[in-house]
Protein backbone atom coordinates (compact mmCIF):
# COMPACT_ATOMS: atom_id res chain seq x y z
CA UNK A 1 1.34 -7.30 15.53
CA UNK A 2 -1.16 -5.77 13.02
CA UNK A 3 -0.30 -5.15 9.59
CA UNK A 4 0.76 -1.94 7.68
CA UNK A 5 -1.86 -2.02 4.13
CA UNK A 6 -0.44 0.56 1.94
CA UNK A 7 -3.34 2.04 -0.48
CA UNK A 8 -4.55 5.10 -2.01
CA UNK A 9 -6.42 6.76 -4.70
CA UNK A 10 -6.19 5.07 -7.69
CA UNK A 11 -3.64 3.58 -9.47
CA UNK A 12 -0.19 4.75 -10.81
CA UNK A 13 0.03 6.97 -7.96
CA UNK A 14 2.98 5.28 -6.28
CA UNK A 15 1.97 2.70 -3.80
CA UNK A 16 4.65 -0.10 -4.60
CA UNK A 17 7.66 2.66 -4.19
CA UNK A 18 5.94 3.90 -0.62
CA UNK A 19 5.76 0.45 0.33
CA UNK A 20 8.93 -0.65 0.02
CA UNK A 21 10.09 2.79 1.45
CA UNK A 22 8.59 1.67 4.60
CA UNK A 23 9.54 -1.80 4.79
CA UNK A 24 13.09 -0.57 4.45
CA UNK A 25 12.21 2.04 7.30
CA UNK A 26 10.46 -0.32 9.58
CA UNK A 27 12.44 -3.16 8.20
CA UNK A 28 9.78 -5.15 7.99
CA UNK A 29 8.38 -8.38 5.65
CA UNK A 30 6.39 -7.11 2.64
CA UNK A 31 3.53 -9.12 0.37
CA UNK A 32 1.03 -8.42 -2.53
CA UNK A 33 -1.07 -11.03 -1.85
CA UNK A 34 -3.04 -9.93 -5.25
CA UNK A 35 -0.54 -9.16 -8.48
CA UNK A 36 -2.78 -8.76 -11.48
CA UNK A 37 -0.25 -8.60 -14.52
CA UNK A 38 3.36 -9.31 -14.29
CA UNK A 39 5.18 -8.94 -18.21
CA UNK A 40 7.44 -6.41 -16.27
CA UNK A 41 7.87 -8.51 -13.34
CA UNK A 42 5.75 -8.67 -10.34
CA UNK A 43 5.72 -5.70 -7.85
CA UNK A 44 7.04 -8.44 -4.84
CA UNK A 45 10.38 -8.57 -7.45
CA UNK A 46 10.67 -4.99 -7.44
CA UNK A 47 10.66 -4.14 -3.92
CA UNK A 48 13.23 -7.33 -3.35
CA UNK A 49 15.69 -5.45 -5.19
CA UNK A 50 15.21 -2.29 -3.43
CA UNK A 51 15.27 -2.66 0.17
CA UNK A 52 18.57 -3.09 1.47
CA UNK A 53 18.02 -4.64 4.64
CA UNK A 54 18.63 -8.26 5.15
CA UNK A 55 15.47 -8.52 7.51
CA UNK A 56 13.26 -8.10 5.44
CA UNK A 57 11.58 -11.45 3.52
CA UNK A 58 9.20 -10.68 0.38
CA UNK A 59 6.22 -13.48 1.00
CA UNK A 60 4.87 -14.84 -2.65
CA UNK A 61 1.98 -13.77 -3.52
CA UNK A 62 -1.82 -15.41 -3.33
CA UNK A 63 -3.03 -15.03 -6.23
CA UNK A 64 -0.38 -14.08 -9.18
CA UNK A 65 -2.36 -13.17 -12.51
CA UNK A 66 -1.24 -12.88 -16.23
CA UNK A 67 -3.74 -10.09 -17.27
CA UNK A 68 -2.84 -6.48 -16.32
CA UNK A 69 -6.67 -5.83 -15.44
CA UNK A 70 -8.76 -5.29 -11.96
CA UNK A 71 -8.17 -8.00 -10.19
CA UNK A 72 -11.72 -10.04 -10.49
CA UNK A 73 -11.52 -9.44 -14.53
CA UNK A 74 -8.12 -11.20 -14.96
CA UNK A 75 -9.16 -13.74 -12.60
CA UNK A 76 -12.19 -14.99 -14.68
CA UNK A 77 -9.72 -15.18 -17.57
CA UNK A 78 -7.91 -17.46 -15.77
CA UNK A 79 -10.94 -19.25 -14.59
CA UNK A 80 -9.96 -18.26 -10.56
CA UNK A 81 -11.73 -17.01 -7.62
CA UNK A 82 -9.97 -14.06 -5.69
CA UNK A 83 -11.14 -15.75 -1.64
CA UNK A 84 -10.88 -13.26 1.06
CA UNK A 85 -10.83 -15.72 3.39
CA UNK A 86 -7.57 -17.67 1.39
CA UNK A 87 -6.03 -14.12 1.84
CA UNK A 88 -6.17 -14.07 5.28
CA UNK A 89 -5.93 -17.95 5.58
CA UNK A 90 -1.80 -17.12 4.13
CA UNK A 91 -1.63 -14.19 6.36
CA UNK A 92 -2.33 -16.01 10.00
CA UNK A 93 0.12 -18.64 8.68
CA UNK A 94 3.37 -16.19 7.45
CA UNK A 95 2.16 -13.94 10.84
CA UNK A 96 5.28 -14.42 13.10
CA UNK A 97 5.43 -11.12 15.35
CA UNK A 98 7.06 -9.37 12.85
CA UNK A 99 6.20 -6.29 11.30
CA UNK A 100 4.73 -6.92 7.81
CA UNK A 101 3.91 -4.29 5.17
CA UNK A 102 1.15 -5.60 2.79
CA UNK A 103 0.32 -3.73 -0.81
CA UNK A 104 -2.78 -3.49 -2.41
CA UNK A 105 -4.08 -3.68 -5.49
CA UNK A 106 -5.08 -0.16 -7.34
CA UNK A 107 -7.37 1.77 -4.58
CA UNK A 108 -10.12 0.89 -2.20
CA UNK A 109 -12.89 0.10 -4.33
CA UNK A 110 -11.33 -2.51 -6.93
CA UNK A 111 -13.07 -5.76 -7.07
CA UNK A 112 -11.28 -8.59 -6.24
CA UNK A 113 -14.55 -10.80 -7.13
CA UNK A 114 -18.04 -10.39 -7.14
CA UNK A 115 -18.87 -8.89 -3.67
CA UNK A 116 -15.51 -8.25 -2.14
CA UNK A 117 -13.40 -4.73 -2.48
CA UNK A 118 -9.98 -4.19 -1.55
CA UNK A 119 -11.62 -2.39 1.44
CA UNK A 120 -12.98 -5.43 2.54
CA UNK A 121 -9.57 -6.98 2.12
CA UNK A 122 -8.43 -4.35 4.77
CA UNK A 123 -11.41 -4.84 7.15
CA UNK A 124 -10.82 -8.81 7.33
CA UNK A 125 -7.35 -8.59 7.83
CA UNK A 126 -7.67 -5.65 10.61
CA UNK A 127 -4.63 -3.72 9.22
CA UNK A 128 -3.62 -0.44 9.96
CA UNK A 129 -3.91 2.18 6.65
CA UNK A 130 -1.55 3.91 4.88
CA UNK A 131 -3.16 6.19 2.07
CA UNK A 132 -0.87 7.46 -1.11
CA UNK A 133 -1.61 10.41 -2.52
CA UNK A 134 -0.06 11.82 -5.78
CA UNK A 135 -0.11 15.33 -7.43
CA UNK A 136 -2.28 15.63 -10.68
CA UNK A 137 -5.07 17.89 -11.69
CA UNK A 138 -8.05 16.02 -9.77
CA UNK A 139 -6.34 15.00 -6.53
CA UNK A 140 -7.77 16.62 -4.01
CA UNK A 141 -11.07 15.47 -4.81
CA UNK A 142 -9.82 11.66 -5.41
CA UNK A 143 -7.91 12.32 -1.87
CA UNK A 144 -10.80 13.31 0.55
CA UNK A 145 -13.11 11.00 -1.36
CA UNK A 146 -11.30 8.15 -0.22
CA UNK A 147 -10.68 9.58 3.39
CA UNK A 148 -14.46 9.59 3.33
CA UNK A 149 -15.02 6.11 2.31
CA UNK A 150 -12.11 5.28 4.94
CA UNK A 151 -14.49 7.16 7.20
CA UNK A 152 -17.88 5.29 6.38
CA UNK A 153 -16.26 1.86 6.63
CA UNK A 154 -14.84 2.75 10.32
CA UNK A 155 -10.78 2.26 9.01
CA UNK A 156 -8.23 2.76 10.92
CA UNK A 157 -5.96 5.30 8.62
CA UNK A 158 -2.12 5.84 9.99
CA UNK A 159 -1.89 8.83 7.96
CA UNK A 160 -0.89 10.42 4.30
CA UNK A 161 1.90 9.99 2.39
CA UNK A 162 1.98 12.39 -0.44
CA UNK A 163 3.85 11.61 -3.39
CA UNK A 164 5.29 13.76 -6.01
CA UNK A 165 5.71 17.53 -5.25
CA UNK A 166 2.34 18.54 -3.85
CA UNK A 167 3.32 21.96 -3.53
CA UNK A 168 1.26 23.44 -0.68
CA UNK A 169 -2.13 21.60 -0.70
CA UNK A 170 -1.28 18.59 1.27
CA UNK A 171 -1.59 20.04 4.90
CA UNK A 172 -5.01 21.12 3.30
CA UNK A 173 -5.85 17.17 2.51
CA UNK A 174 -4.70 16.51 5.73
CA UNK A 175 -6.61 18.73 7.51
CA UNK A 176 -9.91 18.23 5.82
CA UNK A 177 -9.50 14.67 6.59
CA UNK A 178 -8.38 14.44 9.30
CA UNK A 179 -5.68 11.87 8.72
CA UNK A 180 -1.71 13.14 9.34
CA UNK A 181 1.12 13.42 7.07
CA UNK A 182 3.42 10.51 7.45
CA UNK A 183 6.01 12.03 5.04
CA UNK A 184 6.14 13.38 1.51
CA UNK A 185 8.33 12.09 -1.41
CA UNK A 186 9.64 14.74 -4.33
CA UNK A 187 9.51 13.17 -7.81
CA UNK A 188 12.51 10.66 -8.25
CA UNK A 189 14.15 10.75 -12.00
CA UNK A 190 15.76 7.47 -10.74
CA UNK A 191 14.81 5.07 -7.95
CA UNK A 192 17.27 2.67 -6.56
CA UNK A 193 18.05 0.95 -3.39
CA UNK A 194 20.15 4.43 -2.26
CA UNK A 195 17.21 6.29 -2.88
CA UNK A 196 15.00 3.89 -1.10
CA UNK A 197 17.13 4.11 2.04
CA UNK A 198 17.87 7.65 1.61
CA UNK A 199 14.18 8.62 2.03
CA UNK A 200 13.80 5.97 4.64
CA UNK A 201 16.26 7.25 6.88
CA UNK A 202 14.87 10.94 6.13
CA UNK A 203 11.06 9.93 7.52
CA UNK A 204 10.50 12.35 10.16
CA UNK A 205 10.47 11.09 13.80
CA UNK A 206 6.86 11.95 14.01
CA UNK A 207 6.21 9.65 11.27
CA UNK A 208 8.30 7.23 11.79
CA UNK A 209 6.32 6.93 15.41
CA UNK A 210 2.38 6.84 13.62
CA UNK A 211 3.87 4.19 11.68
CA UNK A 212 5.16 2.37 14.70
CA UNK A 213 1.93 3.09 16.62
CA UNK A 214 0.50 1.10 13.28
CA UNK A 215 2.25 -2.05 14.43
């Protein structure tokens, strides 16, 4: 069964509240194998508390990292080396047929050492993509410059989810890149585990079924 990667097109732009939307809806296992800065808690903590399902298991993370940085800067400070290969190493061993829902760190392109990306991250471990979009001034551009990269790598992209009242514009995104809408999220004054399972039970059946065709 092939991962779900949940990424997008920068950072701040909602991934860790998508991903724990969908491993409520799929009711899957969920890991950040990379968690760069944690005085807040740790993004594995915050999904624990906000999927209501008792399937789903939160794996610990890889590498966990004191410096809220890119990845490969608050590793040196620590005097560690981010290893692709550990990555997926962790994932063949915690792989167990079920359906596991794995968050990235900021978008495609941050380093997680010298050489590697998170894209490469996603290449190794042959996962299936989900991109997160959000609505600012800029987006569009951001949006279908990282369904081209997706593109140029040869990634295989579920679809969209678009995050925060994108008005009329995201069938547009879609369209120019090809990828489909999984669902759309409003902006949430409060997130808890009712809204998490609200919105999960509210995913369409047409994207519910690209996310099972992910598995």
């Amino acid at each position: 069964m092939r991962p779900v990667f949940i990424s997008g097109i920068g950072t701040g732009i909602g991934k860790t509240l998508v991903a724990a939307l969908i491993t409520e809806a799929l009711r899957a296992d969920y890991w950040k194998p990379v968690q760069a800065g944690f005085d807040e808690g740790t993004d594995s903590q915050w999904v624990a508390s906000m999927v209501s399902n008792p399937q789903t298991m939160v794996h610990p993370e890889t590498y966990k990292l004191q410096l809220a940085a890119s990845p490969h800067i608050a590793a040196k400070k620590e005097n560690v080396h981010i290893e692709v290969s550990k990555i997926v190493h962790e994932y063949k061993k915690m792989s167990s047929g079920r359906a596991l829902v794995i968050e990235g760190a900021g978008g495609l392109m941050v380093p997680l050492n010298e050489k590697d990306f998170v894209i490469d991250l996603i290449k190794a471990l042959d996962a299936r993509l989900v991109l997160v979009s959000r609505n600012y001034l800029g987006s569009i551009n951001h949006s279908l410059m990282t369904a081209r990269l997706c593109q140029s790598y040869g990634l295989d992209v579920a679809g969209w989810v678009f995050n925060d009242q994108y008005m009329s514009y995201e069938q547009e995104i879609a369209g120019w890149s090809g990828y489909p809408v999984l669902f759309s999220l409003p902006f949430f004054d409060l997130v808890s585990k009712e809204t998490i399972s609200g919105a999960a039970r509210n995913i369409s059946p047409e994207g519910m079924g690209y996310l099972y065709q992910s598995l």
